[in-house]
PDB file of N, CA and C in Angstrom:
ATOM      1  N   UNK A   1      34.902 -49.194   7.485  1.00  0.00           N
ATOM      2  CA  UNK A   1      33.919 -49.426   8.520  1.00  0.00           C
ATOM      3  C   UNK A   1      34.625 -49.429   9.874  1.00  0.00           C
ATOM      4  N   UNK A   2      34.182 -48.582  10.863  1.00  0.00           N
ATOM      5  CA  UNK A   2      34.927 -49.025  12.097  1.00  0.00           C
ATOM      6  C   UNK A   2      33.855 -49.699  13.426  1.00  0.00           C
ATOM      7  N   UNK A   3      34.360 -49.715  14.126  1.00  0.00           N
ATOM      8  CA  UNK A   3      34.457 -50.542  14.799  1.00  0.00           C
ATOM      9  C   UNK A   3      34.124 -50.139  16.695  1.00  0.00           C
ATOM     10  N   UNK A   4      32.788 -50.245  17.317  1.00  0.00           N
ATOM     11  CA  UNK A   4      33.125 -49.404  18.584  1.00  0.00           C
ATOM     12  C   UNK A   4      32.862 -50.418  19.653  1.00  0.00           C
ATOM     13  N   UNK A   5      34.218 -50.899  21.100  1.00  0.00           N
ATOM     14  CA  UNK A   5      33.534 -51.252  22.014  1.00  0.00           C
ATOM     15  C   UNK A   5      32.326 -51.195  22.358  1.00  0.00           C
ATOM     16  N   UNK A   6      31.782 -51.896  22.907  1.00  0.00           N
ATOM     17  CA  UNK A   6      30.515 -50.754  23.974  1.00  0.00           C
ATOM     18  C   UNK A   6      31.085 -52.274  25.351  1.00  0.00           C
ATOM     19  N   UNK A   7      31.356 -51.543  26.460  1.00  0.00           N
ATOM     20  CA  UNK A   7      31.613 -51.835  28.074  1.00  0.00           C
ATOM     21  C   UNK A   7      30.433 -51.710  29.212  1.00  0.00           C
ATOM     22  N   UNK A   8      30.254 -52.280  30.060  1.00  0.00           N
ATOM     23  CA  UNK A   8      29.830 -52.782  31.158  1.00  0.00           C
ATOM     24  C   UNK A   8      29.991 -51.289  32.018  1.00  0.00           C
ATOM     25  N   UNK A   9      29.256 -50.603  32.364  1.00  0.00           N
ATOM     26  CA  UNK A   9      29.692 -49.581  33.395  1.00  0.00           C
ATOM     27  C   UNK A   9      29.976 -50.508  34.647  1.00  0.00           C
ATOM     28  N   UNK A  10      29.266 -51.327  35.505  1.00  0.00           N
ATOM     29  CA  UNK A  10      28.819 -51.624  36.327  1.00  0.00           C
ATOM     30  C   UNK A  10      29.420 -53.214  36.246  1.00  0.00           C
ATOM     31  N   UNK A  11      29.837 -53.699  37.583  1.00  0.00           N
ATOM     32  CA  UNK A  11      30.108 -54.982  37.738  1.00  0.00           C
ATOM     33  C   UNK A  11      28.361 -55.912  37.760  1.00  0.00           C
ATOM     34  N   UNK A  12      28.254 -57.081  37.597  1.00  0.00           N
ATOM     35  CA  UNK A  12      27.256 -57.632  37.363  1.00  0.00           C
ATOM     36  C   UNK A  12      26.842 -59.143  36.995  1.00  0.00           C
ATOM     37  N   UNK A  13      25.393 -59.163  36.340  1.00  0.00           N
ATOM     38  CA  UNK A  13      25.010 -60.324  35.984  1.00  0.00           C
ATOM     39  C   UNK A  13      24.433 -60.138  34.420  1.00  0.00           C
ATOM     40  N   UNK A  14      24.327 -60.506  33.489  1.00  0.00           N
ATOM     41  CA  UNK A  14      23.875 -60.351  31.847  1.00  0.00           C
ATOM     42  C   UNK A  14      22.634 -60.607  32.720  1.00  0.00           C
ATOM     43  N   UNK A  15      21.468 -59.348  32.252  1.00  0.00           N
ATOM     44  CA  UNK A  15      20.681 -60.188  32.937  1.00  0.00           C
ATOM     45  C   UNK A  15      19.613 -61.009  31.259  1.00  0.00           C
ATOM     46  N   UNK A  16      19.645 -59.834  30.558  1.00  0.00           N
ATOM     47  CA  UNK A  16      18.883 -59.923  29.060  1.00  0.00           C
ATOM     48  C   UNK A  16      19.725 -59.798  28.230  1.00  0.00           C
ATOM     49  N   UNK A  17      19.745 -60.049  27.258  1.00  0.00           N
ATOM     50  CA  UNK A  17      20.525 -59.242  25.456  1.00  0.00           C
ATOM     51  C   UNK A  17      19.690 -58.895  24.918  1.00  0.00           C
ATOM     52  N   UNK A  18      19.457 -57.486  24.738  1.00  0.00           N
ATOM     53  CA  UNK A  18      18.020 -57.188  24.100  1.00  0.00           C
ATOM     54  C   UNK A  18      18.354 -56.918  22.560  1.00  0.00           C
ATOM     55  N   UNK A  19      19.877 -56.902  22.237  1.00  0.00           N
ATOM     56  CA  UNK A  19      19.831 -56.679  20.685  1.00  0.00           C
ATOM     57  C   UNK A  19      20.817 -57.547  19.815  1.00  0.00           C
ATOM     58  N   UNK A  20      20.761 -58.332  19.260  1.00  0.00           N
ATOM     59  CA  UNK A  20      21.043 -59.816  18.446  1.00  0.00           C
ATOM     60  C   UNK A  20      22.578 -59.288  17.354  1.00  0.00           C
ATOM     61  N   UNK A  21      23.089 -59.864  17.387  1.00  0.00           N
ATOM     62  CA  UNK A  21      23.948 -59.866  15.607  1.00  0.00           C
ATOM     63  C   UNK A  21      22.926 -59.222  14.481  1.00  0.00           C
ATOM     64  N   UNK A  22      23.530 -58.363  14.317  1.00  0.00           N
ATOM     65  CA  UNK A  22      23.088 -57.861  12.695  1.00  0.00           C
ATOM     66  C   UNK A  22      22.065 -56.536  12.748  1.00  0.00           C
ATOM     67  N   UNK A  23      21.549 -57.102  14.057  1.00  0.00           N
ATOM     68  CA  UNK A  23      20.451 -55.636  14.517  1.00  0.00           C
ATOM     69  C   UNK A  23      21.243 -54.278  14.697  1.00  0.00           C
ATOM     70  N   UNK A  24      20.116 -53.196  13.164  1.00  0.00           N
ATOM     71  CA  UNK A  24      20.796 -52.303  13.604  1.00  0.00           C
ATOM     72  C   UNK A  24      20.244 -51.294  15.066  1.00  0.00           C
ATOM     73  N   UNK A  25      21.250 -50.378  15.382  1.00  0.00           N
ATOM     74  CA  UNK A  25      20.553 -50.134  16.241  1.00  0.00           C
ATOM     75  C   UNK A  25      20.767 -48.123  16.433  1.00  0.00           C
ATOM     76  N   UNK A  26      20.746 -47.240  16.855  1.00  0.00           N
ATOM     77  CA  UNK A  26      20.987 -45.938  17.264  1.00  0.00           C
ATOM     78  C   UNK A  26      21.597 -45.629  18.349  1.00  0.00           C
ATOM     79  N   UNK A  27      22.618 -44.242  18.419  1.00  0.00           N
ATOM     80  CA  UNK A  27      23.125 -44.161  19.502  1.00  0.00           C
ATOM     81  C   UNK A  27      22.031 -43.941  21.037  1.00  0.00           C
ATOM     82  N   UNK A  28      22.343 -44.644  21.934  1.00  0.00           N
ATOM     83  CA  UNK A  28      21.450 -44.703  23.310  1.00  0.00           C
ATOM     84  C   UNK A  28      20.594 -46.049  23.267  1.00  0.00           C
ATOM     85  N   UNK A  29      20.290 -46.838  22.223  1.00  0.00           N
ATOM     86  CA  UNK A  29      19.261 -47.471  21.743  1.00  0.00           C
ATOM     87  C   UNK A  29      20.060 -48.873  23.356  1.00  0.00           C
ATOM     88  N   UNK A  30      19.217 -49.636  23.867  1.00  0.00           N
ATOM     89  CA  UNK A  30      19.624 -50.475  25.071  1.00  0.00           C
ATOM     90  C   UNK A  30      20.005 -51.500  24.301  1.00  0.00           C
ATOM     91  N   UNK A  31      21.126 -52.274  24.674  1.00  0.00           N
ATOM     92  CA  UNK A  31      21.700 -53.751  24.163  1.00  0.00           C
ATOM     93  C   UNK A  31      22.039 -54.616  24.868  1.00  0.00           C
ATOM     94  N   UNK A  32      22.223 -54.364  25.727  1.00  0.00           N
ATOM     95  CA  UNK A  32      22.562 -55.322  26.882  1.00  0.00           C
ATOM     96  C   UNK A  32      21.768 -54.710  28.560  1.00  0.00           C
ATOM     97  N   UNK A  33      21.002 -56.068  29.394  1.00  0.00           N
ATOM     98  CA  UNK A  33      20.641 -55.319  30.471  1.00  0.00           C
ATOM     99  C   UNK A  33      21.754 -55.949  31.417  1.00  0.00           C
ATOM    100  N   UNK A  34      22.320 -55.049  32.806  1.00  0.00           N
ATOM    101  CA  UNK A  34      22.537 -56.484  33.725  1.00  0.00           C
ATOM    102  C   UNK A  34      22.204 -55.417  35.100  1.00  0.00           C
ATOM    103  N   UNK A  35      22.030 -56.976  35.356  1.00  0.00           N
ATOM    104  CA  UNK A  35      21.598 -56.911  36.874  1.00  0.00           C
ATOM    105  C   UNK A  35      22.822 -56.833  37.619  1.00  0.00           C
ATOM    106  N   UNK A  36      22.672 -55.547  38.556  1.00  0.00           N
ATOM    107  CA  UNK A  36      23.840 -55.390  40.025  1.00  0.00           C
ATOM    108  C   UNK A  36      22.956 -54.596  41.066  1.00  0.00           C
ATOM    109  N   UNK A  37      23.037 -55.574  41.769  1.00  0.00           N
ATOM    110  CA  UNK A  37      22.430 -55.474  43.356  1.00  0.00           C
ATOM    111  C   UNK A  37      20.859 -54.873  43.125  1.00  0.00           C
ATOM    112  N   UNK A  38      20.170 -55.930  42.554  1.00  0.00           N
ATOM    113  CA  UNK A  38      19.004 -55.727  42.332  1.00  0.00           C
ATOM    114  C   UNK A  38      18.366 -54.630  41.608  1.00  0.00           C
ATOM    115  N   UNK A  39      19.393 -53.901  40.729  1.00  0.00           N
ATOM    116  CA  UNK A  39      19.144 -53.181  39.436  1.00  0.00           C
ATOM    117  C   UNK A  39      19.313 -53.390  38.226  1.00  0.00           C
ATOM    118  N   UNK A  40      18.459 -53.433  37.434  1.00  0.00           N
ATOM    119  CA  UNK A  40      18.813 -53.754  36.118  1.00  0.00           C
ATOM    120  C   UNK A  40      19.528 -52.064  35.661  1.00  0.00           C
ATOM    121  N   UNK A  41      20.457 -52.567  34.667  1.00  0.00           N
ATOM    122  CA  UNK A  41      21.160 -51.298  34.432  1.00  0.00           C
ATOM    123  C   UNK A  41      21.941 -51.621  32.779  1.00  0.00           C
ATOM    124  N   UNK A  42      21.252 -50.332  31.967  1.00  0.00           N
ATOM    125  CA  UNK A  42      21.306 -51.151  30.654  1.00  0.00           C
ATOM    126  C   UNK A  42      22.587 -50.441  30.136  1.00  0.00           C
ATOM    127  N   UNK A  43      22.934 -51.365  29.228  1.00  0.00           N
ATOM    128  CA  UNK A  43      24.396 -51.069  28.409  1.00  0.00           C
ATOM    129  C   UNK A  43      23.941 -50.352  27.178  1.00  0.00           C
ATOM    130  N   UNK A  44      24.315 -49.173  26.663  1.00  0.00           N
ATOM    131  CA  UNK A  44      23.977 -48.787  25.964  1.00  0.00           C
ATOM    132  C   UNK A  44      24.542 -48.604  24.667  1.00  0.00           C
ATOM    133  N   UNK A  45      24.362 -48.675  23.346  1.00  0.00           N
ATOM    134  CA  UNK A  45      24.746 -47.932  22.305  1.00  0.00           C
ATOM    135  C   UNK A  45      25.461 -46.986  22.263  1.00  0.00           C
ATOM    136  N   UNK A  46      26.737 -46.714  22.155  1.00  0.00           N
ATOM    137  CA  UNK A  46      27.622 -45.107  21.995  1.00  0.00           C
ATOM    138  C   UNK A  46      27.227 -44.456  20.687  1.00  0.00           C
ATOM    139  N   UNK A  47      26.950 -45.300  19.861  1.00  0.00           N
ATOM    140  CA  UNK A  47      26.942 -44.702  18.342  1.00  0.00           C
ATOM    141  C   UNK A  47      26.127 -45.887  17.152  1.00  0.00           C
ATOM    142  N   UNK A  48      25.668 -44.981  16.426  1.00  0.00           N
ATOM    143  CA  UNK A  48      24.515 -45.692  15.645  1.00  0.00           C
ATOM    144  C   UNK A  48      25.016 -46.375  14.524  1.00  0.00           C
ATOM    145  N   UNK A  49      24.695 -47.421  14.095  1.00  0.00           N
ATOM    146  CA  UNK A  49      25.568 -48.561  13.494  1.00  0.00           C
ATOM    147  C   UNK A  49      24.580 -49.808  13.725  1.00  0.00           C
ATOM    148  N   UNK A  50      25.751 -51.117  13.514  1.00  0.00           N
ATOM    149  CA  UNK A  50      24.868 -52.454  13.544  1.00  0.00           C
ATOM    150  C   UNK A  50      25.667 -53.081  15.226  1.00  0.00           C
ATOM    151  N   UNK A  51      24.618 -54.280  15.550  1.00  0.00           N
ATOM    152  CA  UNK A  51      25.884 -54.829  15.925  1.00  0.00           C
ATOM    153  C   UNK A  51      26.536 -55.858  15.663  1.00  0.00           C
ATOM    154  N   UNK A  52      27.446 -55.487  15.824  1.00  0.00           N
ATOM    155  CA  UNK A  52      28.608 -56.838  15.164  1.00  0.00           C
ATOM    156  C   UNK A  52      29.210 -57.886  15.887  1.00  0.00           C
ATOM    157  N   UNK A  53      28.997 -58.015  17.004  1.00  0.00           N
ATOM    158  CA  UNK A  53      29.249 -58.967  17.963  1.00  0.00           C
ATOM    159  C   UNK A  53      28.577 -58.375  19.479  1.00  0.00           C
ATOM    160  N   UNK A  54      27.965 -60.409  20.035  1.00  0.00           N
ATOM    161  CA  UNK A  54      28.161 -59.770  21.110  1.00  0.00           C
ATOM    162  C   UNK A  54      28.857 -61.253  22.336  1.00  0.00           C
ATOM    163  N   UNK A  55      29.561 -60.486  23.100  1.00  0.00           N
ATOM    164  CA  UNK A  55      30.489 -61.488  23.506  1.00  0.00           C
ATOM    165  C   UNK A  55      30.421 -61.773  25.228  1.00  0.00           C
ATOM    166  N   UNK A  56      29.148 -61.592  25.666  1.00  0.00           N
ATOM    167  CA  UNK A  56      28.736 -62.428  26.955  1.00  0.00           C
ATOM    168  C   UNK A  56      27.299 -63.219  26.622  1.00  0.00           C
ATOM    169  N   UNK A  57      26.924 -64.086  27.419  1.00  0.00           N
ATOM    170  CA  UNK A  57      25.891 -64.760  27.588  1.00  0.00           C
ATOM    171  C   UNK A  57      24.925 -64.440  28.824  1.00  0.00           C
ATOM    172  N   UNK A  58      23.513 -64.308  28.557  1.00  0.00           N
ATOM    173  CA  UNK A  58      22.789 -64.353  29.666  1.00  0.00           C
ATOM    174  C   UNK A  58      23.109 -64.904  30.950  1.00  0.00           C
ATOM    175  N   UNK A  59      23.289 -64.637  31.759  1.00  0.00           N
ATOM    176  CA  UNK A  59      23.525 -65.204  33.261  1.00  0.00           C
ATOM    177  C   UNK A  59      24.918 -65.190  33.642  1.00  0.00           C
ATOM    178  N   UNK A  60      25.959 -64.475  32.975  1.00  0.00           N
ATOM    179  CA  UNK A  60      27.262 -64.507  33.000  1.00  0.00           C
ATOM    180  C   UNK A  60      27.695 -63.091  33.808  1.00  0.00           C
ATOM    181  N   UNK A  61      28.693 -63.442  34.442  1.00  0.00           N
ATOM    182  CA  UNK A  61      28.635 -62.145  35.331  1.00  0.00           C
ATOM    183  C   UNK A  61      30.074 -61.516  34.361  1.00  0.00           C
ATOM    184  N   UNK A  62      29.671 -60.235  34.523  1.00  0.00           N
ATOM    185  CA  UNK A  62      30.800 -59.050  33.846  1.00  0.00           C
ATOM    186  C   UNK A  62      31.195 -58.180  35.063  1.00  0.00           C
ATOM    187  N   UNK A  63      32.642 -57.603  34.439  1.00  0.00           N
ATOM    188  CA  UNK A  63      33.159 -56.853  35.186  1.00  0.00           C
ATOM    189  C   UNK A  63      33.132 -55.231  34.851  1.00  0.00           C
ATOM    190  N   UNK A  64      33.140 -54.261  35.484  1.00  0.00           N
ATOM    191  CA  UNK A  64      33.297 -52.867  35.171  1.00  0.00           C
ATOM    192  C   UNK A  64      34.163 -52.449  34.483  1.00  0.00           C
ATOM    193  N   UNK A  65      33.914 -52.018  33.126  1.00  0.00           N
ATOM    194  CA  UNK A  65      34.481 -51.315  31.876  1.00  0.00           C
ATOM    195  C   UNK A  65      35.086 -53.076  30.997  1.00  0.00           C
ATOM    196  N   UNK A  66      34.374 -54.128  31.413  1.00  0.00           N
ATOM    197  CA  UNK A  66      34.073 -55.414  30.589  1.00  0.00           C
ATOM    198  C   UNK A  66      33.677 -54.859  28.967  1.00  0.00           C
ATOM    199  N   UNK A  67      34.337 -54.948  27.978  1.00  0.00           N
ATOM    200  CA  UNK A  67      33.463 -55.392  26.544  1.00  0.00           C
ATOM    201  C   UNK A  67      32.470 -56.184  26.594  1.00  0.00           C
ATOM    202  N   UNK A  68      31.395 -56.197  26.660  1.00  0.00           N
ATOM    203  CA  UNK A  68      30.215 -56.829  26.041  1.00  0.00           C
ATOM    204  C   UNK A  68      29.606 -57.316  24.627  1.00  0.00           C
ATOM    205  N   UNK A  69      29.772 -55.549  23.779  1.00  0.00           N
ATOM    206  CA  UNK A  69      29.592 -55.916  22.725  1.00  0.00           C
ATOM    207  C   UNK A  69      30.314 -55.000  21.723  1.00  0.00           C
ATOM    208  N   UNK A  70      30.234 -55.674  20.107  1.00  0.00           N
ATOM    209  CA  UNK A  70      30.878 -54.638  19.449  1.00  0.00           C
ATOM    210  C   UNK A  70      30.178 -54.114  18.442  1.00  0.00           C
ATOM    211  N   UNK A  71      29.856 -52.677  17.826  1.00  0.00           N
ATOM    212  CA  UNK A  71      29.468 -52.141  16.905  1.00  0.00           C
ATOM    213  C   UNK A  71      30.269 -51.822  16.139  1.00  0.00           C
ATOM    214  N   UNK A  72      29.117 -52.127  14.728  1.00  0.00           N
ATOM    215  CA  UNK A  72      29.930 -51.930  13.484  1.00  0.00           C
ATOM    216  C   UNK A  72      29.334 -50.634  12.856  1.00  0.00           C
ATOM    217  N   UNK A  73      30.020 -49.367  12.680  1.00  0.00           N
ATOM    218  CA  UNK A  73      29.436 -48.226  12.209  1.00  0.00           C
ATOM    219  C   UNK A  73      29.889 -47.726  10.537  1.00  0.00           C
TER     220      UNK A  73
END
């Protein structure tokens, strides 16, 4: 089974987590939203799988090319 980052394009705020532990999901499918400078701007899926972690919290600010979350494919 491997294993894929998925990163933060964008410096920011978590603004939602729209997809939980265990949810599977498709490549493009949205998992994380955050807010930068009054855009929401969603983190996306690279590749279709579950996810297997996710490692910010709502309201937490991230940095550009930040891990967010990890898929398990």
């Amino acid at each position: 089974m491997g294993r894929i980052n998925v990163v933060a394009e964008v410096t920011g705020t978590v603004w939602k987590i729209e997809a939980r532990p265990g949810a599977a999901v498709q490549a493009d499918d949205v998992i994380i939203l955050v807010e930068s400078m009054k855009m929401e701007i969603p983190v996306l899926a690279i590749d279709a799988g579950s996810v297997a972690e996710i490692l910010v919290k709502e309201g937490e600010a991230v940095q550009e090319g930040q891990t967010v979350a990890v898929i398990a494919t």
